[in-house]
Protein backbone atom coordinates (compact mmCIF):
# COMPACT_ATOMS: atom_id res chain seq x y z
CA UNK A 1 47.35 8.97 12.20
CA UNK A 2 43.32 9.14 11.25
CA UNK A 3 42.47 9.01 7.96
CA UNK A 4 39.68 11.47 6.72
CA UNK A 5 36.28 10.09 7.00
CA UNK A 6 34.69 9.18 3.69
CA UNK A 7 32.02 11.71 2.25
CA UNK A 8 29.93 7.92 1.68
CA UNK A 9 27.84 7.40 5.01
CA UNK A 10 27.99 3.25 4.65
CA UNK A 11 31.80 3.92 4.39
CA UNK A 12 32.20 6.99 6.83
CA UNK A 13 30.35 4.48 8.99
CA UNK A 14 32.89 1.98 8.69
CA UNK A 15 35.62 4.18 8.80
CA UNK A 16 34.49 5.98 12.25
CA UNK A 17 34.03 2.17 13.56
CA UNK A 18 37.24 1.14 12.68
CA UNK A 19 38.80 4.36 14.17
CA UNK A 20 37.04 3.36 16.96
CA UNK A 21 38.23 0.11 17.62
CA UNK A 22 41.51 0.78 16.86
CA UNK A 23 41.48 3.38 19.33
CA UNK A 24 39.94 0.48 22.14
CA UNK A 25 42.58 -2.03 21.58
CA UNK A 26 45.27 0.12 21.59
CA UNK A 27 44.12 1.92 25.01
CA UNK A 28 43.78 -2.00 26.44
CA UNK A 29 47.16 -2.93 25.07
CA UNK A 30 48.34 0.56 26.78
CA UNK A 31 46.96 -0.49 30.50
CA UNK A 32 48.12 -3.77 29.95
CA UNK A 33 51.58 -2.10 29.34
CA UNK A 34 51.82 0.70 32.27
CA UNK A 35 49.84 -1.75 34.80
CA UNK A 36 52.81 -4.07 34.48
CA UNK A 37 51.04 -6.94 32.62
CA UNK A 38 53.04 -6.79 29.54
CA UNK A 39 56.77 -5.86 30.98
CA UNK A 40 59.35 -4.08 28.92
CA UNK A 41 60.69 -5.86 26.22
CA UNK A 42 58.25 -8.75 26.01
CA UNK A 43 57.26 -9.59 22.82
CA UNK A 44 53.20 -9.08 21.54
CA UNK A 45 51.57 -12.18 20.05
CA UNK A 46 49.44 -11.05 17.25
CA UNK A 47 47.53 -14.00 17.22
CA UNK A 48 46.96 -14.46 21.06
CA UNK A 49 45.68 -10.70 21.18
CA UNK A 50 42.86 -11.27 18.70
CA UNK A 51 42.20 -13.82 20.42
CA UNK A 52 42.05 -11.93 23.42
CA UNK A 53 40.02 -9.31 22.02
CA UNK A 54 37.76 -11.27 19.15
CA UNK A 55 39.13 -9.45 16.67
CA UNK A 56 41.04 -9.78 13.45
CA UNK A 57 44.43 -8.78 13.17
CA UNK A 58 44.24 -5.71 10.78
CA UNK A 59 42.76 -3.39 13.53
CA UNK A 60 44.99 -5.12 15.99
CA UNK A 61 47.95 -4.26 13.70
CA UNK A 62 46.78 -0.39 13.58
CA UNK A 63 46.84 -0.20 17.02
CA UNK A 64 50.65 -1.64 17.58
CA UNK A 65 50.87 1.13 14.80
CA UNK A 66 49.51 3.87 16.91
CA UNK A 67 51.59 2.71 20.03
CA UNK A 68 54.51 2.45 18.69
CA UNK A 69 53.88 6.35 17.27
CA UNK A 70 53.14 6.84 21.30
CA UNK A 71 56.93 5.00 21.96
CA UNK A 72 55.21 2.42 23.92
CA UNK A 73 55.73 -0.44 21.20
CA UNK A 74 58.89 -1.03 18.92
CA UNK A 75 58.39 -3.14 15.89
CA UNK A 76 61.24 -4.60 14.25
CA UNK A 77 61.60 -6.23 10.43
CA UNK A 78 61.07 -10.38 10.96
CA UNK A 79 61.27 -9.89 14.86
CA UNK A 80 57.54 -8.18 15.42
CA UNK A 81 56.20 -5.99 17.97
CA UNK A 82 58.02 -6.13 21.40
CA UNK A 83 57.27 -3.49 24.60
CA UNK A 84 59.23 -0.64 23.99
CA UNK A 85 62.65 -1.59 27.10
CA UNK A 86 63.86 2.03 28.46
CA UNK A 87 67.66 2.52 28.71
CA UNK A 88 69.28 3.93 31.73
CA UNK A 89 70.99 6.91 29.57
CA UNK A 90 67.27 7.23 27.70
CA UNK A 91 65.52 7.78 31.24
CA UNK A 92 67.81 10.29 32.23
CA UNK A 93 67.31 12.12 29.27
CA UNK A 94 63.79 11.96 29.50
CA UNK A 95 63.85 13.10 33.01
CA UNK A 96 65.69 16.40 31.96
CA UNK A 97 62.47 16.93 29.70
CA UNK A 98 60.26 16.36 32.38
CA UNK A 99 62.20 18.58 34.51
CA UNK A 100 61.66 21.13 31.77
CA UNK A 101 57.58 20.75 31.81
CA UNK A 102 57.42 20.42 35.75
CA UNK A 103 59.00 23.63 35.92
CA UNK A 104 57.13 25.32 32.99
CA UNK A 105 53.84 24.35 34.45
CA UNK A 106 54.70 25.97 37.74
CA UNK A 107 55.71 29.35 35.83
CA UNK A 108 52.12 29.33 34.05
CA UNK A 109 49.82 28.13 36.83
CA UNK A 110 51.61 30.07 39.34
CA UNK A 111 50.21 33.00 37.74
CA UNK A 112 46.65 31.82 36.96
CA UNK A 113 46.15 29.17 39.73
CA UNK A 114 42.81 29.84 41.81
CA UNK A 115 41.83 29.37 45.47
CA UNK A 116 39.91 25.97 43.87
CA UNK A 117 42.78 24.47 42.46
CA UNK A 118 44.57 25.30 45.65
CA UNK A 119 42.38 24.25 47.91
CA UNK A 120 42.54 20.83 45.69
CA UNK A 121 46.45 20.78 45.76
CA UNK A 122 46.39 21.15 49.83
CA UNK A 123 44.16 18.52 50.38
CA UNK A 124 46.53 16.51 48.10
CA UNK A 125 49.67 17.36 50.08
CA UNK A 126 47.73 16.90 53.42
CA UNK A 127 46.69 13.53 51.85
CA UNK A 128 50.86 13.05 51.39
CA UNK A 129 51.68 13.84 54.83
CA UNK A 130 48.88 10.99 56.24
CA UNK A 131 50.51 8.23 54.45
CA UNK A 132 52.53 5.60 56.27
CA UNK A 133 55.99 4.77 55.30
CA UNK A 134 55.10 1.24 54.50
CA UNK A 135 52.65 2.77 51.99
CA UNK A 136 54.94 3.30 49.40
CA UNK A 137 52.61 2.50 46.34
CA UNK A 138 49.97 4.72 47.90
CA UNK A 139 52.41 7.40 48.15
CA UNK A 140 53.48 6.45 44.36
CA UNK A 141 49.97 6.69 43.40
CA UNK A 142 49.28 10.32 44.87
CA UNK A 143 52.77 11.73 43.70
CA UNK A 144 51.84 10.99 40.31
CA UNK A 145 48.21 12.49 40.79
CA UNK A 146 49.96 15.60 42.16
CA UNK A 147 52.36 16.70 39.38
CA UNK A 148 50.01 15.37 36.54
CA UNK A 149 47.20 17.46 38.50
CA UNK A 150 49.65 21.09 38.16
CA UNK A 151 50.42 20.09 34.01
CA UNK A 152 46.59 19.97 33.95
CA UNK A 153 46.09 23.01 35.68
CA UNK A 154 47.45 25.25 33.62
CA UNK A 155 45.02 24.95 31.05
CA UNK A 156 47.79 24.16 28.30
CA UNK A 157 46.70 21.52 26.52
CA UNK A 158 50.09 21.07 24.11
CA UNK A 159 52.04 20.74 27.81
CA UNK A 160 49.54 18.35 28.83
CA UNK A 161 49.82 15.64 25.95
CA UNK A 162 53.52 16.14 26.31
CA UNK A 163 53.97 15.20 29.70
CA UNK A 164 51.40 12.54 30.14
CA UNK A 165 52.81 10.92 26.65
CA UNK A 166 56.58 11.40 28.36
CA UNK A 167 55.49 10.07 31.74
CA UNK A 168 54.14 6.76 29.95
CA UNK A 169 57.33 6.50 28.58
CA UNK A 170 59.52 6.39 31.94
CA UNK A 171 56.51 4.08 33.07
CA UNK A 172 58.62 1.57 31.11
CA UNK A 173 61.49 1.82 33.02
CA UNK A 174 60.94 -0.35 36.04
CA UNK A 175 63.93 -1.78 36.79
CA UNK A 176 63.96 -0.40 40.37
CA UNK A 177 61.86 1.26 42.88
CA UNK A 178 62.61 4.82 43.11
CA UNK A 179 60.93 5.41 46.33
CA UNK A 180 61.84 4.04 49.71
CA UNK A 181 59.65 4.10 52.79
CA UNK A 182 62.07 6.67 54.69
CA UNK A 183 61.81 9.04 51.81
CA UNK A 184 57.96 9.54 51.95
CA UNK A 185 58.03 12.21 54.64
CA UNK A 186 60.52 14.23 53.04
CA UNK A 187 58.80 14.25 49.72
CA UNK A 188 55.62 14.82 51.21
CA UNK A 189 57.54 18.05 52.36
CA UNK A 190 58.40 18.95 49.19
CA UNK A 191 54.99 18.80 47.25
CA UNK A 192 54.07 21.56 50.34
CA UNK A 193 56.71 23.96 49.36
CA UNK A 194 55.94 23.65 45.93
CA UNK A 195 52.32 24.54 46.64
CA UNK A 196 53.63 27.12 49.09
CA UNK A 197 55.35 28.73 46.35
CA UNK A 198 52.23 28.52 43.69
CA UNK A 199 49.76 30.09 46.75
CA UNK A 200 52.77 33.03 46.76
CA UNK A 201 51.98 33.78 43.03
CA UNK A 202 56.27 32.79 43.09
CA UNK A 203 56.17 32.05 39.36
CA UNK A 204 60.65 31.52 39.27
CA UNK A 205 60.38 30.20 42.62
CA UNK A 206 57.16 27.43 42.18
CA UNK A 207 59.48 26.81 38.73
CA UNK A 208 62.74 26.15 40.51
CA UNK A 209 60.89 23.84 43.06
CA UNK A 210 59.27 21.54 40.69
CA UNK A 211 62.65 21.33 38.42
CA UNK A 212 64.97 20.65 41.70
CA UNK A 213 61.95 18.12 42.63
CA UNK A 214 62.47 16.62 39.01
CA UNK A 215 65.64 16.58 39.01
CA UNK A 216 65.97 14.99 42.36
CA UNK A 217 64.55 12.24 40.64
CA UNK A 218 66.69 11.83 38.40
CA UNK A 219 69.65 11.46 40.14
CA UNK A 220 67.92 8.60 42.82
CA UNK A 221 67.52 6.96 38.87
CA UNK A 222 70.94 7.45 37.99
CA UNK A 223 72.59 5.70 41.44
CA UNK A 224 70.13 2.86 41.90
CA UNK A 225 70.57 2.38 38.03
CA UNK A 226 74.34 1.89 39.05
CA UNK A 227 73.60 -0.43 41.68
CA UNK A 228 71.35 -2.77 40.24
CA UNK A 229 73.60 -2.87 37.44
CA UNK A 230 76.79 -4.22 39.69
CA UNK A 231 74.28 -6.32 41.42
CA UNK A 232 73.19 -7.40 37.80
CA UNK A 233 77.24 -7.65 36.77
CA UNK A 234 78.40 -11.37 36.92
């Protein structure tokens, strides 16, 4: 949380600087975190990080503080700061929430979406459907780009901190790849009848799509989850 700037310029100064800062580090920590750098449960090394950064550790130590209020961090008494590590049960949970937003942005923007943002969601699905099935982190790239582009849509900025803050979160789970090259085509279908239904003005239907789409999700999670745990079993 921010503290209120001083009403002393030297020290507002300092204050907004430090915010500042703060604020850096803990966006570099966060890409090093999502792009795979730091993995899930590794632990962060104060001292190697100010290194890494030239700075001291009491703006490095806010921003573990403001990612671990994110849930990307988890700091422990005499153990330190470690990546936040994802349970199988906490993923599934999370992707019942995210079922919840998917489908709540396609009630709102279903209703207020314009023949811009359509044209822009076409080209994405058209962009799907052009994708070879050996380009599975292509694919990865644009699915991601296409939900987070409907959340933004809408115009809601409460549903759009909530889903981008809960997609970082199941960024952490990476224990398997949820996507297989045979699957692309049929989810590139799927983005197109979601758009179909948005273009209809289908508010319950453009809801239901993205949900099912969610939830279908979910349950690839839940069985490869259950394989690569026997595989994991000794």
């Amino acid at each position: 949380m921010n503290k209120p700037l001083s009403t002393h310029p030297e020290k507002a100064l300092a204050q907004l600087q430090s915010t500042t800062l703060t604020r850096l580090v803990a966006e570099s920590i966060e890409d090093m975190i999502l792009g795979g750098e730091l993995v899930p449960g590794s632990k962060l090394n104060e001292m190697a990080l100010a290194q890494r950064f030239g700075i001291s550790r009491g703006p490095l130590r806010e921003a573990l503080r403001t990612l671990e209020e994110s849930g990307l961090v988890r700091q422990e008494k005499n153990r330190g700061a470690h990546v936040r590590k994802i349970a199988l049960t906490e993923a599934a949970d999370l992707y019942d929430v995210r079922a919840g937003l998917d489908a709540t942005a396609g009630r709102l923007l279903a209703l207020r979406l314009t023949p811009e943002q359509l044209h822009t969601l076409r080209q994405m699905t058209d962009a799907m459907r052009e994708v070879k099935s050996v380009e599975v982190d292509r694919f990865h790239e644009l699915n991601l780009s296409f939900h987070d582009c409907i959340v933004a849509m809408t115009g809601n900025q409460v549903l759009v901190e909530q889903y981008r803050k809960l997609c970082k979160l199941l960024a952490l789970f990476r224990r398997r790849n949820l996507l297989t090259p045979m699957a692309i085509p049929r989810f590139a279908e799927e983005h197109s009848a979601i758009v179909d239904r948005l273009a209809e003005r289908d508010a319950a239907g453009a809801a239901q799509a993205l949900f099912d789409h969610a939830q279908g999700g979910k349950a690839r999670m839940l069985r490869d989850g259950e394989i690569q745990g026997a595989n994991d079993a000794p």
